[in-house]
PDB file of N, CA and C in Angstrom:
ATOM      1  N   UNK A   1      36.260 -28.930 -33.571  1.00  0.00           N
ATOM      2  CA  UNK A   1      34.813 -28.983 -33.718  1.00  0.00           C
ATOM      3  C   UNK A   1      34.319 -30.343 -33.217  1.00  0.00           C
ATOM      4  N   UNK A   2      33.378 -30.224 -32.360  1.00  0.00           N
ATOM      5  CA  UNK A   2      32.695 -31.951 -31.927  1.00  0.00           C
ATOM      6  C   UNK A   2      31.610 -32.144 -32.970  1.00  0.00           C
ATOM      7  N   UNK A   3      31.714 -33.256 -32.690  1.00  0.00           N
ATOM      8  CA  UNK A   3      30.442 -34.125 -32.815  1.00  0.00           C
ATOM      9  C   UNK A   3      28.798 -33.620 -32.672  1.00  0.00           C
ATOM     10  N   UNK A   4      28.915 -32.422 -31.754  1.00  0.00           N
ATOM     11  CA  UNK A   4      27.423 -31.884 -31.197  1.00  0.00           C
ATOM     12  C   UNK A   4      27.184 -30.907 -32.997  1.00  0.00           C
ATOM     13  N   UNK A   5      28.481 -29.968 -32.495  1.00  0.00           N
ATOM     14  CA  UNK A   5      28.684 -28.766 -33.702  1.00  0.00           C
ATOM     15  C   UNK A   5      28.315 -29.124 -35.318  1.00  0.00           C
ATOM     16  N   UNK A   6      28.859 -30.178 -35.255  1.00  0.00           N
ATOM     17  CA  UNK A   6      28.375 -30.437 -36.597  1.00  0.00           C
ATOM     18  C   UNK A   6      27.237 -30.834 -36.900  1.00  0.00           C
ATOM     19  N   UNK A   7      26.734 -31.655 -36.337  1.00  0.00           N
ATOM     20  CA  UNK A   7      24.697 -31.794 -36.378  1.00  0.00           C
ATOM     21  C   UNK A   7      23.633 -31.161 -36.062  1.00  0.00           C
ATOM     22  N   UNK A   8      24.345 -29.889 -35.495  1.00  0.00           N
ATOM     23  CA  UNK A   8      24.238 -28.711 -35.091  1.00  0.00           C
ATOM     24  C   UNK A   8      23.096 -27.543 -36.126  1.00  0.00           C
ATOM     25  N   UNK A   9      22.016 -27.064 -36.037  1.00  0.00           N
ATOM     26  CA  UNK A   9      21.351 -26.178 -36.859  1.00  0.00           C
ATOM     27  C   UNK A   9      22.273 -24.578 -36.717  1.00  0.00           C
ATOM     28  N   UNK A  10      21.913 -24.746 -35.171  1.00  0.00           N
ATOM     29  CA  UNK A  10      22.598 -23.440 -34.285  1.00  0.00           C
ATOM     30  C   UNK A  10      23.633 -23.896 -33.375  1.00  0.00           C
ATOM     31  N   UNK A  11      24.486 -22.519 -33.250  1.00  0.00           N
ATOM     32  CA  UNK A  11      25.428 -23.140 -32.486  1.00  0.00           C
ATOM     33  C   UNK A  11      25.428 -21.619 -31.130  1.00  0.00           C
ATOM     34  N   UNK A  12      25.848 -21.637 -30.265  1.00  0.00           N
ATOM     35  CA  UNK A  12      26.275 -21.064 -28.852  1.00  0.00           C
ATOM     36  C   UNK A  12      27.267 -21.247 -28.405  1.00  0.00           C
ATOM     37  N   UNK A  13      28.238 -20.565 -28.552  1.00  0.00           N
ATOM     38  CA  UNK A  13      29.211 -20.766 -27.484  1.00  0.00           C
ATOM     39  C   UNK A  13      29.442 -19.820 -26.507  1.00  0.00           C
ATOM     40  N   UNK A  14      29.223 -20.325 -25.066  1.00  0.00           N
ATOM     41  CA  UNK A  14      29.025 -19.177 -23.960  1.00  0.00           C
ATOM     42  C   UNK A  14      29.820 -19.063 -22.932  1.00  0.00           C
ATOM     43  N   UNK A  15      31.698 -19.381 -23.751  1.00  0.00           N
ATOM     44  CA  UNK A  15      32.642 -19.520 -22.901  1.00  0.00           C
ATOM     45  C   UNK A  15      33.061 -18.633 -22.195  1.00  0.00           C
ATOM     46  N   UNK A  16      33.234 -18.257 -21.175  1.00  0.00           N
ATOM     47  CA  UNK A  16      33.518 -17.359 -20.530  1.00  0.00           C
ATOM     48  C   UNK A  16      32.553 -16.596 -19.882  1.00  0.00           C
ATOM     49  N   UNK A  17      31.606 -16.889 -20.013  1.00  0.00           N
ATOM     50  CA  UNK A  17      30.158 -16.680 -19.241  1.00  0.00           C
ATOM     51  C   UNK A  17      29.797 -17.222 -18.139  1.00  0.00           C
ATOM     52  N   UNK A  18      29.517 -16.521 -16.898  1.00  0.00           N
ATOM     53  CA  UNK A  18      28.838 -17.529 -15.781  1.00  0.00           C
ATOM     54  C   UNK A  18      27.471 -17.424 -15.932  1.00  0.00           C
ATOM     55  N   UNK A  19      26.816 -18.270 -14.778  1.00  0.00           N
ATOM     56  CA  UNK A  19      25.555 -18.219 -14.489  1.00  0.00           C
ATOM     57  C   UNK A  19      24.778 -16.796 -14.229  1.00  0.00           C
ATOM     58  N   UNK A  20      23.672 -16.130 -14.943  1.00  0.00           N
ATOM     59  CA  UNK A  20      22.815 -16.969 -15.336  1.00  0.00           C
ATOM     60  C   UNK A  20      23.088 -16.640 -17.262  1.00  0.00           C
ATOM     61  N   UNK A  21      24.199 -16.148 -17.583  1.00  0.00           N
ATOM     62  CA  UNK A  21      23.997 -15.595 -18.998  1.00  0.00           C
ATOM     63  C   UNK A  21      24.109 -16.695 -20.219  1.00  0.00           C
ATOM     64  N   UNK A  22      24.998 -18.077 -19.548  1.00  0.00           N
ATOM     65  CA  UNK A  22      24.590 -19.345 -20.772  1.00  0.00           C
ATOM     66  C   UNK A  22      23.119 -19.577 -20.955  1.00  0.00           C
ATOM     67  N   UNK A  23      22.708 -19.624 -19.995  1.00  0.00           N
ATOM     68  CA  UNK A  23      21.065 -19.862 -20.185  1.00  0.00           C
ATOM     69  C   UNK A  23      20.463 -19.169 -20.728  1.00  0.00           C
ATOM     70  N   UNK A  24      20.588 -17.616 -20.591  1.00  0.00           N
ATOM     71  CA  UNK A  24      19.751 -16.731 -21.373  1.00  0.00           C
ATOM     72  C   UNK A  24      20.089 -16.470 -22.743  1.00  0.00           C
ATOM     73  N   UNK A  25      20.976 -16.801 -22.723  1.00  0.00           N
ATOM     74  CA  UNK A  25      21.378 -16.435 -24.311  1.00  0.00           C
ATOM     75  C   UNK A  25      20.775 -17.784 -24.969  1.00  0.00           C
ATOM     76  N   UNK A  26      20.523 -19.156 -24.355  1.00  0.00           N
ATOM     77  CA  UNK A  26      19.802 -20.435 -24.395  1.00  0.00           C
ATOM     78  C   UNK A  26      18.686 -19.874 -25.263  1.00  0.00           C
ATOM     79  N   UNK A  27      17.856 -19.324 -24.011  1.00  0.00           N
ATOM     80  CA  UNK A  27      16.737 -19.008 -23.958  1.00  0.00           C
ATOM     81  C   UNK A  27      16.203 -18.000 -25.322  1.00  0.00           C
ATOM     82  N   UNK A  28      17.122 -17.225 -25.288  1.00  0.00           N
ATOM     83  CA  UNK A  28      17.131 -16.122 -26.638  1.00  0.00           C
ATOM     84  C   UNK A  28      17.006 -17.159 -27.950  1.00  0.00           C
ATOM     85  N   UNK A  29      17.904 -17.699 -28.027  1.00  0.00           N
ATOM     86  CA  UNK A  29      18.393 -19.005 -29.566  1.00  0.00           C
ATOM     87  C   UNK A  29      17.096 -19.832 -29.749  1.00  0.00           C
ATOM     88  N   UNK A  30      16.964 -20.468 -28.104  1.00  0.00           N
ATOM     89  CA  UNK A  30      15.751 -21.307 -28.509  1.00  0.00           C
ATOM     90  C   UNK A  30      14.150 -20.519 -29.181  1.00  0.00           C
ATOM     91  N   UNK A  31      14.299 -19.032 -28.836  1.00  0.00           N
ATOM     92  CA  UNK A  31      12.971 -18.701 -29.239  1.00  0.00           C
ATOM     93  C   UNK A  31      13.029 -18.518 -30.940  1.00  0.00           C
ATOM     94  N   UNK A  32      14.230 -18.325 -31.471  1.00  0.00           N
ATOM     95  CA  UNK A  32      14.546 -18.329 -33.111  1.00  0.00           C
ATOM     96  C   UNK A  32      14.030 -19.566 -33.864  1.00  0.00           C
ATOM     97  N   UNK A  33      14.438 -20.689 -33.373  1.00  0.00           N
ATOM     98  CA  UNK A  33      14.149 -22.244 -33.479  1.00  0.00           C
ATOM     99  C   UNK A  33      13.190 -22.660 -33.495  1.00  0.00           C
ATOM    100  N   UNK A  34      13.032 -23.670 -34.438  1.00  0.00           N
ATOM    101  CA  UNK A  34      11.195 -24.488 -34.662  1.00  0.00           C
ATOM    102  C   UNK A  34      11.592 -25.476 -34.309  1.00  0.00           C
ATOM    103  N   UNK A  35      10.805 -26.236 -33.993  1.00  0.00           N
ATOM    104  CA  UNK A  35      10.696 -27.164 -33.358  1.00  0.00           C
ATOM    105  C   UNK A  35      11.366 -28.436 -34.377  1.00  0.00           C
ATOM    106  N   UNK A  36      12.422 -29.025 -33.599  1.00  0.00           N
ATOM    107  CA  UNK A  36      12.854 -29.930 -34.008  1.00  0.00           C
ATOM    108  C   UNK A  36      14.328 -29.855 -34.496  1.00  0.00           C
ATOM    109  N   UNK A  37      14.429 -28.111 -34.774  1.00  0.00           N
ATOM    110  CA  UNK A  37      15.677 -28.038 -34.569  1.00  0.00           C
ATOM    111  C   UNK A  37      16.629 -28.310 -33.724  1.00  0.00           C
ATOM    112  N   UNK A  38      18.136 -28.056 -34.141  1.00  0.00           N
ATOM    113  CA  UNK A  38      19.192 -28.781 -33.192  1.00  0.00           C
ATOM    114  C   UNK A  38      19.873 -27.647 -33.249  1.00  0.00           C
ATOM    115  N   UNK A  39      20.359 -27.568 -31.358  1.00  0.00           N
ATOM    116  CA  UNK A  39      21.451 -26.309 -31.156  1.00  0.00           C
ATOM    117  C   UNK A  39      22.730 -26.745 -30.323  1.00  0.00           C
ATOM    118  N   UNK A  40      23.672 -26.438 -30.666  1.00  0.00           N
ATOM    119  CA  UNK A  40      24.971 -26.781 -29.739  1.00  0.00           C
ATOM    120  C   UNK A  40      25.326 -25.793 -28.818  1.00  0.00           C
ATOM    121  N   UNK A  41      25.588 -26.251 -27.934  1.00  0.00           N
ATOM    122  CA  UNK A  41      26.308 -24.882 -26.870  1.00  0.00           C
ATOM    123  C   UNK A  41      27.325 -25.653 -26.351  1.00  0.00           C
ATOM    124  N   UNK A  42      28.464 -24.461 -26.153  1.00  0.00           N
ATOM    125  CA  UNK A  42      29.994 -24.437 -25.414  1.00  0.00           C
ATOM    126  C   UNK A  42      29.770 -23.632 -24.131  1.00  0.00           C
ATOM    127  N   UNK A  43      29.868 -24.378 -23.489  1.00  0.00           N
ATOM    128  CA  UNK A  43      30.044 -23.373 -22.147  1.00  0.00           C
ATOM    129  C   UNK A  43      31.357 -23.650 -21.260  1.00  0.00           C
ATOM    130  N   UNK A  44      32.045 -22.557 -20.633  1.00  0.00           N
ATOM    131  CA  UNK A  44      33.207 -23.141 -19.691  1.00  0.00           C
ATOM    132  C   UNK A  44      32.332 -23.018 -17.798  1.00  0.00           C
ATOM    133  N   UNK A  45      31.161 -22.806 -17.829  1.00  0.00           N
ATOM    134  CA  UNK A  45      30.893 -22.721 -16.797  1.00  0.00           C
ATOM    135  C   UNK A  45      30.346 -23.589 -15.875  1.00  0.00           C
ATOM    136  N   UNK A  46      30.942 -24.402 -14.875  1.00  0.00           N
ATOM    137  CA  UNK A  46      30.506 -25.680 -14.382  1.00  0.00           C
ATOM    138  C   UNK A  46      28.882 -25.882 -13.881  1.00  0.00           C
ATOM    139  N   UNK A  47      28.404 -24.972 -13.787  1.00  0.00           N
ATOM    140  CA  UNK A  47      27.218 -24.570 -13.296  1.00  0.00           C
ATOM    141  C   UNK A  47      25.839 -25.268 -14.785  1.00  0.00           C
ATOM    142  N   UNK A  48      26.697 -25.116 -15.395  1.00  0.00           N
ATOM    143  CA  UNK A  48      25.618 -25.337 -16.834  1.00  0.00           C
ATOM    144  C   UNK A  48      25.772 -26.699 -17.174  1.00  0.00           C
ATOM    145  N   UNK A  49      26.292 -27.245 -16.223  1.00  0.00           N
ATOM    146  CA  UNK A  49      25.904 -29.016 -15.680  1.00  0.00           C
ATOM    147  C   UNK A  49      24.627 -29.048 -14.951  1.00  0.00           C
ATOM    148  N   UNK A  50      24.058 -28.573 -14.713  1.00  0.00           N
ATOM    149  CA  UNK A  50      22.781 -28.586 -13.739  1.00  0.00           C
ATOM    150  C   UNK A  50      21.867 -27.899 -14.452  1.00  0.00           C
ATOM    151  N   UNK A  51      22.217 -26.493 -14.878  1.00  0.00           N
ATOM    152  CA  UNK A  51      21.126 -25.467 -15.325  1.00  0.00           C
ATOM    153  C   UNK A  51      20.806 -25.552 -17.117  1.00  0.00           C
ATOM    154  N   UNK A  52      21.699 -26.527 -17.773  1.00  0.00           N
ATOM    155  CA  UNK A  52      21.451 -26.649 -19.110  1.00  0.00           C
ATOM    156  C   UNK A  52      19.845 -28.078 -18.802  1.00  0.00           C
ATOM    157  N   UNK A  53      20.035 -28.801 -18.174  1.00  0.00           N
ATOM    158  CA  UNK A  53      19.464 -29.996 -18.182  1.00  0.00           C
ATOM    159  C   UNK A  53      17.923 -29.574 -17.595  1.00  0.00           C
ATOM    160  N   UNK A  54      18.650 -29.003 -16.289  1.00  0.00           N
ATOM    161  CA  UNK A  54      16.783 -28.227 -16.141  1.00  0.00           C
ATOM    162  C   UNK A  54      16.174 -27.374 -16.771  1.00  0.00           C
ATOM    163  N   UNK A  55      17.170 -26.710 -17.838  1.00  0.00           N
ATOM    164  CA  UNK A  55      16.249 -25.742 -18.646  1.00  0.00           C
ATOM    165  C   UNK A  55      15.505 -26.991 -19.651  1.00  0.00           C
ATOM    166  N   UNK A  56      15.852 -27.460 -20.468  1.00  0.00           N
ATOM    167  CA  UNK A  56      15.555 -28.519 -21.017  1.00  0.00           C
ATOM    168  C   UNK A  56      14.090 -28.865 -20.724  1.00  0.00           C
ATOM    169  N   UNK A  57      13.920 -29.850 -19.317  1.00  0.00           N
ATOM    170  CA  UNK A  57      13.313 -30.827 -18.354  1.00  0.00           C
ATOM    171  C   UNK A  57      12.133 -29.206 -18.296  1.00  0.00           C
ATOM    172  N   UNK A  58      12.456 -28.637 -18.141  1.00  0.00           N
ATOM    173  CA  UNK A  58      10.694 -27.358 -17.906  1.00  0.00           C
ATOM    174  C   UNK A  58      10.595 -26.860 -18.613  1.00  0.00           C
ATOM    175  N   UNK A  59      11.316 -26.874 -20.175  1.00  0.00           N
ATOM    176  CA  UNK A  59      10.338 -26.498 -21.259  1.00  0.00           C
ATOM    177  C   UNK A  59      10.477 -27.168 -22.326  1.00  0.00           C
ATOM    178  N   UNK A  60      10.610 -28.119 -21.877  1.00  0.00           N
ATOM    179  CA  UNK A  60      10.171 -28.850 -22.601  1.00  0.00           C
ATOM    180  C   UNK A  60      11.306 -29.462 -24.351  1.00  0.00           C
ATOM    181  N   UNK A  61      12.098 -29.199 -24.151  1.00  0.00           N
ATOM    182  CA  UNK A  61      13.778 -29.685 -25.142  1.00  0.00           C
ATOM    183  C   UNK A  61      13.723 -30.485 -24.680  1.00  0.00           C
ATOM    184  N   UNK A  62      14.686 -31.321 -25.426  1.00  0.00           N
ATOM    185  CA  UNK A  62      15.608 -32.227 -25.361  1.00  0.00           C
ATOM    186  C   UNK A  62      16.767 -32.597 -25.589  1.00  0.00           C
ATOM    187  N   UNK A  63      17.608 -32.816 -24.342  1.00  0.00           N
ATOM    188  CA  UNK A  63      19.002 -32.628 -24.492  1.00  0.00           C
ATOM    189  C   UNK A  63      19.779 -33.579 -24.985  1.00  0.00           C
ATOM    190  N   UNK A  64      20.068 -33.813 -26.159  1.00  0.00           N
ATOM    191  CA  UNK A  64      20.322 -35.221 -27.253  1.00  0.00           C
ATOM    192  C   UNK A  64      21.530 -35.437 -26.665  1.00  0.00           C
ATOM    193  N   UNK A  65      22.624 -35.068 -25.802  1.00  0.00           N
ATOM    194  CA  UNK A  65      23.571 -35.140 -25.434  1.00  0.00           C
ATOM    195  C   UNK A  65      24.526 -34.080 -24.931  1.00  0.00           C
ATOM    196  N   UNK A  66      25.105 -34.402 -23.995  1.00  0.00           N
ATOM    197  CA  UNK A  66      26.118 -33.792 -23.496  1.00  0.00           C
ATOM    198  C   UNK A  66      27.419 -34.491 -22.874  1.00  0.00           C
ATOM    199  N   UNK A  67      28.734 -33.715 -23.025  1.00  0.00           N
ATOM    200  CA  UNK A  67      30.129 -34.128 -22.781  1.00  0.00           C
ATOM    201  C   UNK A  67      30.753 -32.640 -22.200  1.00  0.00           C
ATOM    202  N   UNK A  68      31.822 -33.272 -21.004  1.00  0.00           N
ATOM    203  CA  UNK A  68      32.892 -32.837 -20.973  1.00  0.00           C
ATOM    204  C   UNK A  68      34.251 -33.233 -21.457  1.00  0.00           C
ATOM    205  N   UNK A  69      35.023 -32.305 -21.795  1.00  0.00           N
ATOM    206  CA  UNK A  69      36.169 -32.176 -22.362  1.00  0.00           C
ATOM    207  C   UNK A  69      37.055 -30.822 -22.376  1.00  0.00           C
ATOM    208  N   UNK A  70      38.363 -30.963 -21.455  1.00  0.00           N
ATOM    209  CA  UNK A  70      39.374 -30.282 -20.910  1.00  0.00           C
ATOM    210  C   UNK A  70      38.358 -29.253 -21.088  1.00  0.00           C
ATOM    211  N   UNK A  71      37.751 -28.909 -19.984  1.00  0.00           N
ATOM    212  CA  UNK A  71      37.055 -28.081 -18.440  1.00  0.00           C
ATOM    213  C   UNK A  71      35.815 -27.435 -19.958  1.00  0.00           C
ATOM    214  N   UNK A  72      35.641 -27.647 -20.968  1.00  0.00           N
ATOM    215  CA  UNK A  72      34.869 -27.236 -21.225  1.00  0.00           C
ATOM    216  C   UNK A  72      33.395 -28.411 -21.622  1.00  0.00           C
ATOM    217  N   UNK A  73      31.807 -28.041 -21.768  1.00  0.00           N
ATOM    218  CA  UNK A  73      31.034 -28.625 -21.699  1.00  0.00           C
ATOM    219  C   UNK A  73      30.535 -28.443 -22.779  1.00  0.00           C
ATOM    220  N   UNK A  74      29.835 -29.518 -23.530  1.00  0.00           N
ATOM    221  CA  UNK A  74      29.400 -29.447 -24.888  1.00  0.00           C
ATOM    222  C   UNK A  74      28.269 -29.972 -24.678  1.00  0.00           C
ATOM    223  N   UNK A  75      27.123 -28.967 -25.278  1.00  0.00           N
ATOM    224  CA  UNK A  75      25.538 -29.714 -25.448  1.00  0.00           C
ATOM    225  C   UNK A  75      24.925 -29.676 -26.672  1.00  0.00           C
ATOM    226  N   UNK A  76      24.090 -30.625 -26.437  1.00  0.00           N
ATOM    227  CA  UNK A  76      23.200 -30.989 -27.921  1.00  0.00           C
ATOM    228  C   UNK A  76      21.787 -31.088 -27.613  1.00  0.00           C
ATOM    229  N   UNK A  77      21.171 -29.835 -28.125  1.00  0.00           N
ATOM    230  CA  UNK A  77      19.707 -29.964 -27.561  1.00  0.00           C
ATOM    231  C   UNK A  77      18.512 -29.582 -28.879  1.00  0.00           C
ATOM    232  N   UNK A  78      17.438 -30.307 -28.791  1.00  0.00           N
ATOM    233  CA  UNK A  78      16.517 -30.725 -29.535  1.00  0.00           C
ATOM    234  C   UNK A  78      15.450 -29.997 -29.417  1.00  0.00           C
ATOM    235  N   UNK A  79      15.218 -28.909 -30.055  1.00  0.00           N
ATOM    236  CA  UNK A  79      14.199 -28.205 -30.061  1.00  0.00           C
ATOM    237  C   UNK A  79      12.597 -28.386 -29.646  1.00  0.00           C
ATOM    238  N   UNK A  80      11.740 -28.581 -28.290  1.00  0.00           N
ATOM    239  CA  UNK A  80      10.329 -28.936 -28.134  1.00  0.00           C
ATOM    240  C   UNK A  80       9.294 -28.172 -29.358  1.00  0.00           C
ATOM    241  N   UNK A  81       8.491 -28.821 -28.880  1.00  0.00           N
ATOM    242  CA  UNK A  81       7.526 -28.481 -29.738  1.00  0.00           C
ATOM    243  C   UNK A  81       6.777 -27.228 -28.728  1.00  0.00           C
TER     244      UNK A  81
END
């Protein structure tokens, strides 16, 4: 368990998923969430280096952090208002 998971409200893990289904399932979680909540996602898909950050950046989240670690990607994102 990281560091994201545990400060974590919600969690995602969308290993084994390519593009575009980490995001949508993103997209699904974030509409459950009030604002200010915190969600973690696992993804093994290299692609969700780019497409986690711009989902973020156009609606407005915030991505409190992210890491890689042995090929998988861990995010920490902050619910917009």
């Amino acid at each position: 368990m990281t560091v994201f998971e545990t400060q974590a409200n919600y969690h995602i893990d969308a290993s084994g998923l390519f593009c575009p289904e980490p995001v949508m399932l993103l997209h699904v979680k974030v509409r459950e969430m009030v604002a200010g909540d915190l969600l973690a996602v696992i993804a093994t898909d290299p692609s969700t280096q780019r497409d986690i950050p711009n989902f973020c950046r156009f609606l407005g989240h915030e991505l409190v952090g992210n890491v890689e670690k042995d090929n998988r990607y861990y995010y920490l994102i902050r619910k917009g208002e």
